[in-house]
Protein backbone atom coordinates (compact mmCIF):
# COMPACT_ATOMS: atom_id res chain seq x y z
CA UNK A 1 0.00 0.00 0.00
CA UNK A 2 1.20 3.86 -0.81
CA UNK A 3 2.02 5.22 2.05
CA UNK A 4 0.17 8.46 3.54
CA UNK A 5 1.12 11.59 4.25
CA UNK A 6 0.40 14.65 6.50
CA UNK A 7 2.31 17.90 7.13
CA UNK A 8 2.14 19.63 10.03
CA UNK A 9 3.17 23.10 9.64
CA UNK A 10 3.92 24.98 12.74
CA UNK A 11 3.97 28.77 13.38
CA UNK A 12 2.19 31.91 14.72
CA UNK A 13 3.62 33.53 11.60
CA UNK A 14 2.35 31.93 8.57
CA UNK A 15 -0.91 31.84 9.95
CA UNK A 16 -1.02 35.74 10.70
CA UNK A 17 0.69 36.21 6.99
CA UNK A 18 4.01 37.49 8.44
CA UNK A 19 6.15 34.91 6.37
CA UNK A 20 5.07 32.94 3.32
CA UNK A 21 4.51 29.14 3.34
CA UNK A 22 7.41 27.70 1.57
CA UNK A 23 7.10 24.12 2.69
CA UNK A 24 3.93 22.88 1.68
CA UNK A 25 4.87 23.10 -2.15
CA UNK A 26 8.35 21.98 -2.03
CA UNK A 27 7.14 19.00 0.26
CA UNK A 28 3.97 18.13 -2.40
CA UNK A 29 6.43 17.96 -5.04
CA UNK A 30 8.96 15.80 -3.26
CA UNK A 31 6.35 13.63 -1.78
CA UNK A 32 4.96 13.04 -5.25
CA UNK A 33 8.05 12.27 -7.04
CA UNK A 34 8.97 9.67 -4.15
CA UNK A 35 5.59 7.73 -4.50
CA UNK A 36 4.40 8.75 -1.21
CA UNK A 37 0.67 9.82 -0.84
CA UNK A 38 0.24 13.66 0.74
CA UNK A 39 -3.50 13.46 1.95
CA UNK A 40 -3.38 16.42 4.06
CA UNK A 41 -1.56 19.76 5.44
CA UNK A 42 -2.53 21.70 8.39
CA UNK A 43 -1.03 25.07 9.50
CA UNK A 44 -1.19 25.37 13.14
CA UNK A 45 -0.39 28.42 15.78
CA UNK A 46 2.40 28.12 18.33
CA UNK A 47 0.33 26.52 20.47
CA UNK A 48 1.07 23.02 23.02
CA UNK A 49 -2.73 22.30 22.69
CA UNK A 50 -2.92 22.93 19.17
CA UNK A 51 -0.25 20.92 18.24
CA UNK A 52 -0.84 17.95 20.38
CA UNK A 53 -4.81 17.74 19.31
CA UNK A 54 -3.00 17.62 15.13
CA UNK A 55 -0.46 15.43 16.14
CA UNK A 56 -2.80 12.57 17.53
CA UNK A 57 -5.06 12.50 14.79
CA UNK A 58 -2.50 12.71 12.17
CA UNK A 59 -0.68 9.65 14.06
CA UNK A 60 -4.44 7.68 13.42
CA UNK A 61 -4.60 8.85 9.32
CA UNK A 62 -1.31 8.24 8.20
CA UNK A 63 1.91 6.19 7.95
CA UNK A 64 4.13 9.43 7.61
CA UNK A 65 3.70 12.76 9.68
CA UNK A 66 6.48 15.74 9.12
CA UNK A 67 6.59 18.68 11.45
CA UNK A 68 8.12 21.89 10.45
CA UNK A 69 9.31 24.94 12.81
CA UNK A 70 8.64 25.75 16.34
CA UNK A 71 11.70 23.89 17.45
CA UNK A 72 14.37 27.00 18.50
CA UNK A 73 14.85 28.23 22.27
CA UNK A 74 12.48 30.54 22.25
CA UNK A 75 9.10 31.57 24.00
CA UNK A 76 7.10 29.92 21.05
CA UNK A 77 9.12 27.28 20.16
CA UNK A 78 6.81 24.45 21.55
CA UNK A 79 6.73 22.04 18.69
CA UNK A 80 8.46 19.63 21.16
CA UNK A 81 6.64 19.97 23.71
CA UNK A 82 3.05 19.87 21.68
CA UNK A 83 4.21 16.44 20.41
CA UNK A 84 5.06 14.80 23.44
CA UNK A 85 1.63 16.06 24.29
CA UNK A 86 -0.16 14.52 21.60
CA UNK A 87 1.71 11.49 22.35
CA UNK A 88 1.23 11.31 25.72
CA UNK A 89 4.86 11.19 26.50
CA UNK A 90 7.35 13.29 28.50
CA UNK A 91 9.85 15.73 27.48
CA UNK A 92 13.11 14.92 28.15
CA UNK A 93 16.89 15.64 27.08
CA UNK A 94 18.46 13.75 24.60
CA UNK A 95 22.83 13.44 25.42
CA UNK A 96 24.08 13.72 21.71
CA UNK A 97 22.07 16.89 21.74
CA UNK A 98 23.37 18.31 24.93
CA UNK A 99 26.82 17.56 23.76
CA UNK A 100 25.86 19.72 20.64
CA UNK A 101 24.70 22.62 22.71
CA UNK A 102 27.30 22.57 24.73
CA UNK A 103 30.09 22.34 22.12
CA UNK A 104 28.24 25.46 20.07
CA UNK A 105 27.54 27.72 23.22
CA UNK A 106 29.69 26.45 25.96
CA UNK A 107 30.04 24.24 28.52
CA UNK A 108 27.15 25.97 31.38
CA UNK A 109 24.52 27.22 28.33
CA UNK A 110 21.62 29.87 29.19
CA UNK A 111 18.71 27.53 30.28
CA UNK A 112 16.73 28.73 27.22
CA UNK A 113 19.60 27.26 24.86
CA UNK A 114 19.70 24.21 26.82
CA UNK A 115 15.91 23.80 25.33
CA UNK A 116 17.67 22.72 21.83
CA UNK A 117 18.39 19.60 23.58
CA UNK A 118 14.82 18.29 24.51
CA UNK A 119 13.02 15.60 22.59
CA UNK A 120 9.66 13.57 23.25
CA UNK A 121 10.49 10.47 25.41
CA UNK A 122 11.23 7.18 23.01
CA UNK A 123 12.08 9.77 19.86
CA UNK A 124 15.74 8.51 18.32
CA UNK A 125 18.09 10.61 16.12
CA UNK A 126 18.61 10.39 12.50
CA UNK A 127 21.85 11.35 11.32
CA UNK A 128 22.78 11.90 7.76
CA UNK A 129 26.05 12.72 5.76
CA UNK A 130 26.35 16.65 5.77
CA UNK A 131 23.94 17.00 8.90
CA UNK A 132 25.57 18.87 12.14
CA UNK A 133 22.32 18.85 13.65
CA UNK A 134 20.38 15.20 13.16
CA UNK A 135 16.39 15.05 12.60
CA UNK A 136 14.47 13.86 15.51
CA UNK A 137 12.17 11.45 14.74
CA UNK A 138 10.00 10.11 16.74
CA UNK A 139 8.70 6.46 15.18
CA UNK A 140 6.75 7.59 11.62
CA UNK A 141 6.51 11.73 12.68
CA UNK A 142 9.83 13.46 11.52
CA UNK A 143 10.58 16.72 13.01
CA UNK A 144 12.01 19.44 10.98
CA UNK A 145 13.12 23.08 11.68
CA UNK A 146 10.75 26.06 10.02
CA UNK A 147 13.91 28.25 8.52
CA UNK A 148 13.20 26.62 4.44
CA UNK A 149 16.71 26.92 3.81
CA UNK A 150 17.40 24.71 6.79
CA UNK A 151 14.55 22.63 6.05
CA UNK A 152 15.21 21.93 2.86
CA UNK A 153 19.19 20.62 3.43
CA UNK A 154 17.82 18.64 6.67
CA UNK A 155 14.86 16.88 4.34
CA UNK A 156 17.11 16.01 1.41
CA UNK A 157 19.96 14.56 3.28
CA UNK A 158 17.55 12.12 5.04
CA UNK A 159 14.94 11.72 2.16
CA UNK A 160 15.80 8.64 0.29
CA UNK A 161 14.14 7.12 3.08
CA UNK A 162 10.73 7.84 2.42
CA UNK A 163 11.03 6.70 -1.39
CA UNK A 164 7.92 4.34 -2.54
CA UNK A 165 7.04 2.90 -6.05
CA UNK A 166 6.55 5.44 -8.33
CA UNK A 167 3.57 7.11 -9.78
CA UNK A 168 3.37 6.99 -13.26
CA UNK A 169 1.46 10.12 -15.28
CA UNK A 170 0.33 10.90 -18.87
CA UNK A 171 -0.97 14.29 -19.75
CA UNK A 172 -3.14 15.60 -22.46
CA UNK A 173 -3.41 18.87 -23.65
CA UNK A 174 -6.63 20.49 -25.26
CA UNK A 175 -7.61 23.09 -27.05
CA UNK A 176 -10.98 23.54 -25.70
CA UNK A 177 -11.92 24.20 -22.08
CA UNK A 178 -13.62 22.73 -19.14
CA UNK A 179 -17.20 22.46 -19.87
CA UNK A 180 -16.72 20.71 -23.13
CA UNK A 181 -15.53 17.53 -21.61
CA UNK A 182 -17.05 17.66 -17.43
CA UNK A 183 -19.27 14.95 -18.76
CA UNK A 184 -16.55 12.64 -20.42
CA UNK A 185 -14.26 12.90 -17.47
CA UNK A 186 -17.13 11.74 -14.92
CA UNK A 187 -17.43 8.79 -17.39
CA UNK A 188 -13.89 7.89 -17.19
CA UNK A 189 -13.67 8.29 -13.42
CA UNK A 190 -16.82 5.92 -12.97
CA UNK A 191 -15.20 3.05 -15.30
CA UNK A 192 -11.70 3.68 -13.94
CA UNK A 193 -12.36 4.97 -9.80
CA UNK A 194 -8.84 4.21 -8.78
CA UNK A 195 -7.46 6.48 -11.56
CA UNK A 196 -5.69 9.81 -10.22
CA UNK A 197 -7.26 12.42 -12.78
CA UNK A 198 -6.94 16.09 -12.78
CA UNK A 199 -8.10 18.88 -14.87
CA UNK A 200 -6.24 22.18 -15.09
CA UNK A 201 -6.98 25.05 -17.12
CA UNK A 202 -4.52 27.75 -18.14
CA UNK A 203 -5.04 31.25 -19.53
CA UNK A 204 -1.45 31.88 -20.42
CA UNK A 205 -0.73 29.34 -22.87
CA UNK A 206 -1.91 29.94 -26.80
CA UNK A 207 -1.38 26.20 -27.83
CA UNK A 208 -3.93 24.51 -25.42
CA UNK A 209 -6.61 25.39 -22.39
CA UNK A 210 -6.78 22.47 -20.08
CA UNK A 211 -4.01 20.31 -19.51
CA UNK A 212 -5.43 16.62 -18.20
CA UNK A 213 -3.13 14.09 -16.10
CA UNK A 214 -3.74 10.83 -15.57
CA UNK A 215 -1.75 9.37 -12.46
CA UNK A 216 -1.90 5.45 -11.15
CA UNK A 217 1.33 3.35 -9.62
CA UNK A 218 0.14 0.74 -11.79
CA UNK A 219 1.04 1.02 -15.38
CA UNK A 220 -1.59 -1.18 -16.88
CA UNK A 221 -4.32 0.70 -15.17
CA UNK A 222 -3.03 3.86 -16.45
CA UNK A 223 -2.48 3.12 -20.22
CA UNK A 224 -6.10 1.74 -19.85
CA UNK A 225 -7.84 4.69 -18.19
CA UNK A 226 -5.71 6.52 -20.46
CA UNK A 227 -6.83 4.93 -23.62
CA UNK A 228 -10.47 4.61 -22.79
CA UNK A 229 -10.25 8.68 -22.16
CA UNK A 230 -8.51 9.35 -25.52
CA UNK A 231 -10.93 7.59 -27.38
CA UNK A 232 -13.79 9.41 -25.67
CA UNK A 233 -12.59 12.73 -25.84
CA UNK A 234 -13.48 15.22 -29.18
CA UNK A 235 -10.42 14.12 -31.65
CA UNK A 236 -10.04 17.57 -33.28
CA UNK A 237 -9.49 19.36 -29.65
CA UNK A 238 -5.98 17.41 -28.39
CA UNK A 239 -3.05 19.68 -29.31
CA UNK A 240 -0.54 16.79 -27.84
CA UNK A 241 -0.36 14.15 -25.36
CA UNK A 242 3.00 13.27 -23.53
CA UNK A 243 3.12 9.89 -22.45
CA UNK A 244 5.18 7.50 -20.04
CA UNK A 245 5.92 11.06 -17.93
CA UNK A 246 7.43 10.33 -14.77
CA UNK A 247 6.27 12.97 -12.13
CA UNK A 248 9.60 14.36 -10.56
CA UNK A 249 9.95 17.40 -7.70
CA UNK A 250 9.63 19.78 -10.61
CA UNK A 251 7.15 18.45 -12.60
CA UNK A 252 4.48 20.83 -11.94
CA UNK A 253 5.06 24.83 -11.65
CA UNK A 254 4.54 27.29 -9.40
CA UNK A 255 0.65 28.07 -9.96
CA UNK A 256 -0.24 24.36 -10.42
CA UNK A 257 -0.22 23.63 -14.41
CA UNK A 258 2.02 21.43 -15.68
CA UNK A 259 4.32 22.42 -17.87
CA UNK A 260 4.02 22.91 -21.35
């Protein structure tokens, strides 16, 4: 089975529109193009209560839960804390960590610093080539820093991990819109319901005006849905299809049409 998904995005600051949400596109992207299954993303405040109540019913959902930010030494840096919450486990102090603290800001840290070393009870370490710091993971939830730049280095030193088999996508391009073909795509969807299929028009692009992908990790079922759609669609209104595309982290841009 694919596994599933959820992101957990922590901070007081996204929510009030202070900083822009970086993560939950880059992760959708990288999630895709390792065959794992994003089913949902929540934004949360900097809140222990918050984050515990997301945190135990994204541990009953899904096989894979990433948290990002809320985990520096200050005031509203309770990430930590909101898991072991969830969990219903204590905070405690991991050694590596200490040692890591200690060697950064000196042997007798400020208290707050000495924060950077706390972890949810049972979570282990994950340690990767180019890492100073290591991810703390705690069973299937994975907890990463907010800073993207940070993120991003942390997530693909350690991200081979979470690779799955493949989806496999074919895309069609048309000339005509939408409303043209709402009826055929029902009619595909009813004789082929396990069939990822999404419709995306565009108003920037003179060769075509909906772009259709076709998504399953079983390559039989795809060429099949994706035959039986071809055939039903109006002959004179594909502009192109591209077929046997592998999805990959930049396979779709930044306003959500594939690229032409």
């Amino acid at each position: 089975m694919t596994r599933r998904a959820e992101i957990l995005i922590i901070g007081n600051e996204i929510l009030s529109g202070k900083v822009a949400d970086e993560h939950s596109g880059f992760l959708s992207r990288e999630f895709r193009a390792l065959g794992v299954d994003l089913r949902r993303v929540v934004v949360l405040p900097d809140e222990v209560e918050a984050i515990g109540e997301a945190v135990r019913e994204a541990w009953q959902r899904s096989d894979l839960i990433v948290t990002t930010g809320g985990v520096g030494p200050t005031h509203d840096d309770v990430t930590i804390a909101g898991i072991a919450h969830g969990l219903g486990r204590a905070v405690v102090r991991h050694p590596e960590l200490e040692a890591l603290v200690k060697e950064v800001y000196g042997e007798h840290p400020p208290s707050a610093l000495a924060r950077l070393a706390e972890i949810p009870e049972g979570a282990t370490l994950l340690s990767a080539a180019g890492l100073r710091v290591p991810v703390v993971v705690v069973e299937k939830l994975y907890v990463f820093p907010g800073v993207p730049e940070v993120f991003r280095r942390k997530f693909n030193a350690i991200k081979s991990r979470f690779l799955d088999t493949p989806f496999y996508m074919k895309k069609i391009y048309l000339a005509v819109g939408e409303e043209p073909i709402a009826s055929i795509l029902y009619e595909v969807m009813a004789k082929f319901p396990a069939i990822l299929l999404g419709s995306y028009p565009t108003f920037t692009q003179a060769e075509y005006r909906v772009v259709l992908t076709l998504e399953s990790k079983a390559a039989s079922y795809l060429e099949a849905a994706h035959a039986d759609l071809v055939a039903r669609l109006p002959q004179d209104a594909i502009v192109r299809r591209d077929e046997d595309a592998a999805p990959s982290s930049s396979e779709m841009r930044a306003d959500g049409v594939p690229p032409g």
